[in-house]
Protein backbone atom coordinates (compact mmCIF):
# COMPACT_ATOMS: atom_id res chain seq x y z
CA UNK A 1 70.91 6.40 94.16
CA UNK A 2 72.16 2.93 93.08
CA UNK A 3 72.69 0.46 95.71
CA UNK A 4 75.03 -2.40 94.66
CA UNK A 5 73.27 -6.41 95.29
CA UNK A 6 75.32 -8.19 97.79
CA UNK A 7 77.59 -11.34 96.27
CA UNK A 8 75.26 -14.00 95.87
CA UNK A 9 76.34 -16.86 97.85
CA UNK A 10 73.20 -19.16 96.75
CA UNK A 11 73.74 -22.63 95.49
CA UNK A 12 71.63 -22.63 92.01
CA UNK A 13 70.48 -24.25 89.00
CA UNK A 14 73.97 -25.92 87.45
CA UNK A 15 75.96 -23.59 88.76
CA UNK A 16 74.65 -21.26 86.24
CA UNK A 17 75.13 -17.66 87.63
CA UNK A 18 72.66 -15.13 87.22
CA UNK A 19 71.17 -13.56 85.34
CA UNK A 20 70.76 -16.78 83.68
CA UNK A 21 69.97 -18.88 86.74
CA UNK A 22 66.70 -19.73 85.30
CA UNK A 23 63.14 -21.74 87.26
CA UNK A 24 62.39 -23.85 89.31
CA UNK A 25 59.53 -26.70 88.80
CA UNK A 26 56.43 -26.58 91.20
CA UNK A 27 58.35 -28.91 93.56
CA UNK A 28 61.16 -27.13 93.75
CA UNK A 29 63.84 -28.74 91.71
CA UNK A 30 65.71 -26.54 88.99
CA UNK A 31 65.56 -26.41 85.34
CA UNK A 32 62.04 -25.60 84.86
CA UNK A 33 61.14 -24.08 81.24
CA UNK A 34 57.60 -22.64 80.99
CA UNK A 35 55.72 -23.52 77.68
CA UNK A 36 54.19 -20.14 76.89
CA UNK A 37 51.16 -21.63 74.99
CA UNK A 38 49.95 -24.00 78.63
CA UNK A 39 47.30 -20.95 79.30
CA UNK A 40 45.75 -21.09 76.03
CA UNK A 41 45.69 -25.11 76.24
CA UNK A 42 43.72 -25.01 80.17
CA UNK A 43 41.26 -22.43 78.61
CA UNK A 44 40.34 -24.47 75.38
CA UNK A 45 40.06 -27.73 78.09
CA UNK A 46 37.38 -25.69 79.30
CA UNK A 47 35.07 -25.89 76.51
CA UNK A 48 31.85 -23.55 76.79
CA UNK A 49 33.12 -22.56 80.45
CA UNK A 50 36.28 -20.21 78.55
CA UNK A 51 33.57 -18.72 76.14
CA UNK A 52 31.52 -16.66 78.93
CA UNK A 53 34.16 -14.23 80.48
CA UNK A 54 32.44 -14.59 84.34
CA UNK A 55 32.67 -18.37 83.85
CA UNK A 56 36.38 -18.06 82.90
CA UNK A 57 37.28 -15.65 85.37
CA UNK A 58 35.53 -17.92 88.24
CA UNK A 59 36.02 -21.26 87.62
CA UNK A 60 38.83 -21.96 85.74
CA UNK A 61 41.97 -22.92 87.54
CA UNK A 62 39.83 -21.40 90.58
CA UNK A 63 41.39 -23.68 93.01
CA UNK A 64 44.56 -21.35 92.98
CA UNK A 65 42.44 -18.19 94.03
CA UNK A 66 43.86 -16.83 96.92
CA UNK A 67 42.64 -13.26 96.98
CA UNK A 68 45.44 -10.26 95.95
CA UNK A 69 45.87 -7.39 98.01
CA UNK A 70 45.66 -3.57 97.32
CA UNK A 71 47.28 -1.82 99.86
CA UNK A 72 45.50 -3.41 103.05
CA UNK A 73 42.59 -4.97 101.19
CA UNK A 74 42.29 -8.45 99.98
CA UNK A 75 39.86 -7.71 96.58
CA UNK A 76 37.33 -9.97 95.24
CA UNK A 77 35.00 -9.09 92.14
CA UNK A 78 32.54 -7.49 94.84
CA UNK A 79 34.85 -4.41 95.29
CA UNK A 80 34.27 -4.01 91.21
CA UNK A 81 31.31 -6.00 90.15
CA UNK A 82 28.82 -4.87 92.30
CA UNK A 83 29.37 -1.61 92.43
CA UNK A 84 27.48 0.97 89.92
CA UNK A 85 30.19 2.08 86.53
CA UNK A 86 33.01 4.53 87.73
CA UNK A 87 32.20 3.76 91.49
CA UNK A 88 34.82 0.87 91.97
CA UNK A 89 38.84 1.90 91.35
CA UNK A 90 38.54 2.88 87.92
CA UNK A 91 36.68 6.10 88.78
CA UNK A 92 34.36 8.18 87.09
CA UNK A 93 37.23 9.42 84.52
CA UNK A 94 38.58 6.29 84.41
CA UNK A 95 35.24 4.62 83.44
CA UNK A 96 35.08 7.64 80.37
CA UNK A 97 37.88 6.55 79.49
CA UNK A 98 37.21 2.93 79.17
CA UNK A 99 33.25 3.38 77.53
CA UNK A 100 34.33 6.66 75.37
CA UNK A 101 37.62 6.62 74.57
CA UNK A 102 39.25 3.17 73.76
CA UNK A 103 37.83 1.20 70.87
CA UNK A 104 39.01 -2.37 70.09
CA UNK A 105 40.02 -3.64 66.50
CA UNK A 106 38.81 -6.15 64.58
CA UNK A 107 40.44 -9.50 64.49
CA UNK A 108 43.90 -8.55 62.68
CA UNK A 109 45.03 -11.73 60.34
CA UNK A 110 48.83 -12.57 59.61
CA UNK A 111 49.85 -10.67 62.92
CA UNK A 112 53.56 -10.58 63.94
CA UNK A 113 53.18 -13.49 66.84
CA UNK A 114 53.78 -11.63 70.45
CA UNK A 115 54.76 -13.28 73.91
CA UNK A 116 52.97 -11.32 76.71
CA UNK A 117 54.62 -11.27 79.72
CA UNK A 118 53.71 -9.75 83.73
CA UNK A 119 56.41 -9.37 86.48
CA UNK A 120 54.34 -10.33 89.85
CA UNK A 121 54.63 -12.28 92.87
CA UNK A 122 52.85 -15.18 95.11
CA UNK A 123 50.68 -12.28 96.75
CA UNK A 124 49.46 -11.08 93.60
CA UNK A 125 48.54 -14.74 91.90
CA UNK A 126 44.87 -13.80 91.57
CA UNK A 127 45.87 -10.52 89.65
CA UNK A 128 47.80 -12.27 87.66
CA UNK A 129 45.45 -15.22 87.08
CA UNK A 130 42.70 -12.34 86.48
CA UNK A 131 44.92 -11.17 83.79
CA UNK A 132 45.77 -14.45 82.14
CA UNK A 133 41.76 -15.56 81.67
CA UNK A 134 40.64 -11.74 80.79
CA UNK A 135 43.50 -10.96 78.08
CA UNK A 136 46.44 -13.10 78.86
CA UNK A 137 45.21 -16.00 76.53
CA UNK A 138 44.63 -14.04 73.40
CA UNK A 139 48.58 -13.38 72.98
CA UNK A 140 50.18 -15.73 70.97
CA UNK A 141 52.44 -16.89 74.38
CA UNK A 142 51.67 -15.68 78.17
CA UNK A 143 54.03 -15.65 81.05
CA UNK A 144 54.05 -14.69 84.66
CA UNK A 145 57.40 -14.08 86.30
CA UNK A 146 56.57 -14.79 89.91
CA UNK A 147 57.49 -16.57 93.11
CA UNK A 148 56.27 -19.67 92.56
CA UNK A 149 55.08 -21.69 89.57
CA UNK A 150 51.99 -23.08 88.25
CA UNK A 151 52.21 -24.22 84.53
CA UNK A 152 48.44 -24.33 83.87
CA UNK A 153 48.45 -20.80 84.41
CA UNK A 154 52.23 -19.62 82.69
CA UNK A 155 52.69 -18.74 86.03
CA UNK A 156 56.71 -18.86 86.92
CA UNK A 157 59.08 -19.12 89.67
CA UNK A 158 62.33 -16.48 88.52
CA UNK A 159 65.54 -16.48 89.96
CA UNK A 160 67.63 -13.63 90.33
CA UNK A 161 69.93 -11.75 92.21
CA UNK A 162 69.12 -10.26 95.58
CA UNK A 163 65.74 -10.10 97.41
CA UNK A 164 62.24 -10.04 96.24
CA UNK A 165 61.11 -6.59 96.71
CA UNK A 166 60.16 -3.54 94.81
CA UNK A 167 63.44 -1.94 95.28
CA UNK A 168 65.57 -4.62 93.50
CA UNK A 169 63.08 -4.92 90.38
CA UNK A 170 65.71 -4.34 87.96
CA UNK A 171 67.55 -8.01 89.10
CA UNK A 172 64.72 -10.15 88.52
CA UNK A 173 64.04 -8.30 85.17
CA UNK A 174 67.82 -8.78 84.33
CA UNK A 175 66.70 -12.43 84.54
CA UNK A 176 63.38 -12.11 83.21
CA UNK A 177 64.89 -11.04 79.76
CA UNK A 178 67.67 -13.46 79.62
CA UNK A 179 65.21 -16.45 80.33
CA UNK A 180 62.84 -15.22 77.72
CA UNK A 181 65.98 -14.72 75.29
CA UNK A 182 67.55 -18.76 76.31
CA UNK A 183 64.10 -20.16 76.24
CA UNK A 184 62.21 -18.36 73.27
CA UNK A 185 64.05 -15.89 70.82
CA UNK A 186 63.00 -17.61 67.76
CA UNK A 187 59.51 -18.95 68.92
CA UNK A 188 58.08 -15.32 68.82
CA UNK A 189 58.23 -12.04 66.39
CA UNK A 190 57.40 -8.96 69.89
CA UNK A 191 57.99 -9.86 73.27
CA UNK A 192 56.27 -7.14 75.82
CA UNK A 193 56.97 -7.14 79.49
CA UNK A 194 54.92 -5.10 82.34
CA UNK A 195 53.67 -5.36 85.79
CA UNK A 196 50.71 -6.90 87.26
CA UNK A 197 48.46 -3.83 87.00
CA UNK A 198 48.39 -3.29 83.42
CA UNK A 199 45.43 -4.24 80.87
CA UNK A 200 46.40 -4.79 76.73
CA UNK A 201 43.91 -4.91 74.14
CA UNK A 202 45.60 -7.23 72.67
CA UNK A 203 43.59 -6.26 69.46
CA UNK A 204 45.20 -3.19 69.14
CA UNK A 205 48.70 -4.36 69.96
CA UNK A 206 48.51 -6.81 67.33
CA UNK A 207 46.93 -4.01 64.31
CA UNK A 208 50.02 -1.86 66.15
CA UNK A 209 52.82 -4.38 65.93
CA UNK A 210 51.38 -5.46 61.98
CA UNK A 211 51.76 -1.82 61.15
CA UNK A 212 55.38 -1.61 62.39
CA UNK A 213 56.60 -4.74 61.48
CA UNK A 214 55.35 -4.39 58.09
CA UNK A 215 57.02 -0.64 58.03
CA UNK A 216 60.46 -2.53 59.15
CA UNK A 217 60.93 -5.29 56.95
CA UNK A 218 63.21 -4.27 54.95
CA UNK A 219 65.60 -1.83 57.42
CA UNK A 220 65.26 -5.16 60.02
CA UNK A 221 65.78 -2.82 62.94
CA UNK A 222 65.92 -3.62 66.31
CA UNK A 223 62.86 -1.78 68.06
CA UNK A 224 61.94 -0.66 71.13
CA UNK A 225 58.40 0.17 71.76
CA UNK A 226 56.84 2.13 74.64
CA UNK A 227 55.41 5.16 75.79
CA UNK A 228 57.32 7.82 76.25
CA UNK A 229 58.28 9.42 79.59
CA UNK A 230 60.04 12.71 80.46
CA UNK A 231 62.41 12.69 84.04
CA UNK A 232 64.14 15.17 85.63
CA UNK A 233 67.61 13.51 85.96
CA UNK A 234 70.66 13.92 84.18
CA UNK A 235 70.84 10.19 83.63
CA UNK A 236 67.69 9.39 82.50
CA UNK A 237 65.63 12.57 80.28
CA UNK A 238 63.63 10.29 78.83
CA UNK A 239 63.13 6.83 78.68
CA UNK A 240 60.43 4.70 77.59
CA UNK A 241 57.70 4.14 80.65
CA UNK A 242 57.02 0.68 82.48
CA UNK A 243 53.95 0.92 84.28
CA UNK A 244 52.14 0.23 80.49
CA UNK A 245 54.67 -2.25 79.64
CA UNK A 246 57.14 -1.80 76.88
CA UNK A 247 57.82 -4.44 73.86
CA UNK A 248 61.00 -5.58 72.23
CA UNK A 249 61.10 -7.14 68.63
CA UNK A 250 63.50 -9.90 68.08
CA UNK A 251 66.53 -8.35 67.19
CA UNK A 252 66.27 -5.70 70.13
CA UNK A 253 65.85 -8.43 72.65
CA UNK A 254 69.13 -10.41 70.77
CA UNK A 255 71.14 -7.25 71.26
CA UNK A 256 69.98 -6.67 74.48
CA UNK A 257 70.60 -10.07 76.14
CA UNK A 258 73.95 -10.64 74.26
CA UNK A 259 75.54 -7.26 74.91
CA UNK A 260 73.61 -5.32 77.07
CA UNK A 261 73.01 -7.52 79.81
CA UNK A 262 76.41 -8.40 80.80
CA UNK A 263 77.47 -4.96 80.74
CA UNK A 264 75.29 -2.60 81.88
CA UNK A 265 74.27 -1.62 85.41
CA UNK A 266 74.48 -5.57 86.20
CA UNK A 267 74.82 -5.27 89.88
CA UNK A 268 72.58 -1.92 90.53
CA UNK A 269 70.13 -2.75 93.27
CA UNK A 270 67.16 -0.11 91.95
CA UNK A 271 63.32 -0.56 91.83
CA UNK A 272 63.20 1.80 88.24
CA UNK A 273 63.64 -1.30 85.90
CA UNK A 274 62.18 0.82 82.84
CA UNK A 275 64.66 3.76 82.84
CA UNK A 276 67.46 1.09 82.85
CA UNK A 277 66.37 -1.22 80.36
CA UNK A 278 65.95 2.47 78.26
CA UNK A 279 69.47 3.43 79.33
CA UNK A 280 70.91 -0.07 78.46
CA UNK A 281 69.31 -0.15 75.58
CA UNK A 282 70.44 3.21 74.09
């Protein structure tokens, strides 16, 4: 069922209403606009320390570690490092599928340029600083749409309608999309958007996106890329899935934020962000 948000009675940035209210800066004040390209700038600071992957993943920006939770659990890289292959989450099938089933492509040259981008929250910073220093950084742009902001990281504070919880995930992606679409349309050719607990091979996305883009250039149509998912509802029978993520080329993203996102479902209070954005969309 679709609850309605409640009138938002917050003073915010300019008066601008959401979804469009934008971020805040690390101290709090308003008008904050995230430079995409900051994570690939700390890692490079780095020097040798970014080239060894444990290195990265432990000492760079390490002073924001705060451990991220899985259900009651705080992790840390004992509950997967030290543990034997396919003992740790992953899972024996999980680990098959990882050694046996995915390969990675070579380095892919004149690729359409693609802004990554993670929904998240404070709780989860070290998953999403985990995923900015393991894959994060080889996107052309990275962005975390958070609670709180830390530019070293593209970590950002989001502002949106209603509460921060599960349940109203569709607000803050409402916003999500029409910061990305103020901020960046032009600067990038893909933007893909997913949740904390994803991994890309950005390899493949890039020998994926090259393929398409080169297969579109002359009908210029607006895409929308995903996996699909099948659902028993009337209102949704199928609709492209979230939990991998889901990418928009320019022109989609254009249509979606200048149309779309004034219009449709702009006050639903529902935690199913990828069957609206599908539903919006078509």
């Amino acid at each position: 069922q679709f609850e309605p948000i409640a009138p938002l009675n917050e003073s915010i940035n300019d008066n601008l209403s959401h979804p469009h209210a934008g971020s805040r800066f690390p101290n709090g004040s308003f008008g904050y606009i995230a430079d995409p390209r900051a994570l690939k700038r700390t890692i490079n600071s780095q020097g040798n320390i970014s080239q060894n992957y444990f290195d990265r993943i432990t000492r760079v920006s390490a002073r924001y570690r705060i451990g991220s939770l899985y259900g009651d659990t705080i992790l840390t890289p004992d509950h997967v490092c030290n543990l034997a292959p396919g003992r740790s989450f992953e899972g024996e099938s999980g680990f098959k599928l990882l050694s046996e089933k995915v390969s990675v492509s070579n380095q892919v040259k004149d690729s359409p340029r693609i802004l990554c981008m993670m929904y998240t929250y404070r709780k989860m910073r070290d998953l999403a600083r985990l995923q900015a220093l393991t894959w994060g950084h080889e996107c052309d742009g990275f962005l975390a749409f958070s609670t709180e902001t830390i530019p070293e990281l593209g970590i950002l504070e989001i502002l949106h309608a209603g509460e921060e919880s599960y349940q109203n995930m569709w607000q803050k992606v409402r916003s999500i999309w029409a910061y990305v679409h103020d901020h960046y349309l032009n600067d990038f050719d893909y933007f893909h958007l997913g949740g904390d607990d994803l991994y890309l091979v950005v390899e493949n996305m890039r020998r994926f996106l090259k393929k398409i883009d080169t297969e579109n250039k002359e009908k210029q149509e607006a895409l929308f890329l995903g996996s699909w998912a099948k659902f028993s509802g009337k209102a949704f029978p199928r609709f492209v899935a979230g939990a991998p993520g889901y990418t928009l080329n320019r022109k989609a993203l254009d249509i979606f934020a200048s149309k779309a996102l004034h219009t449709c479902a702009t006050t639903f209070k529902v935690s199913h962000e990828d069957r609206m954005i599908s539903g919006c969309l078509w």
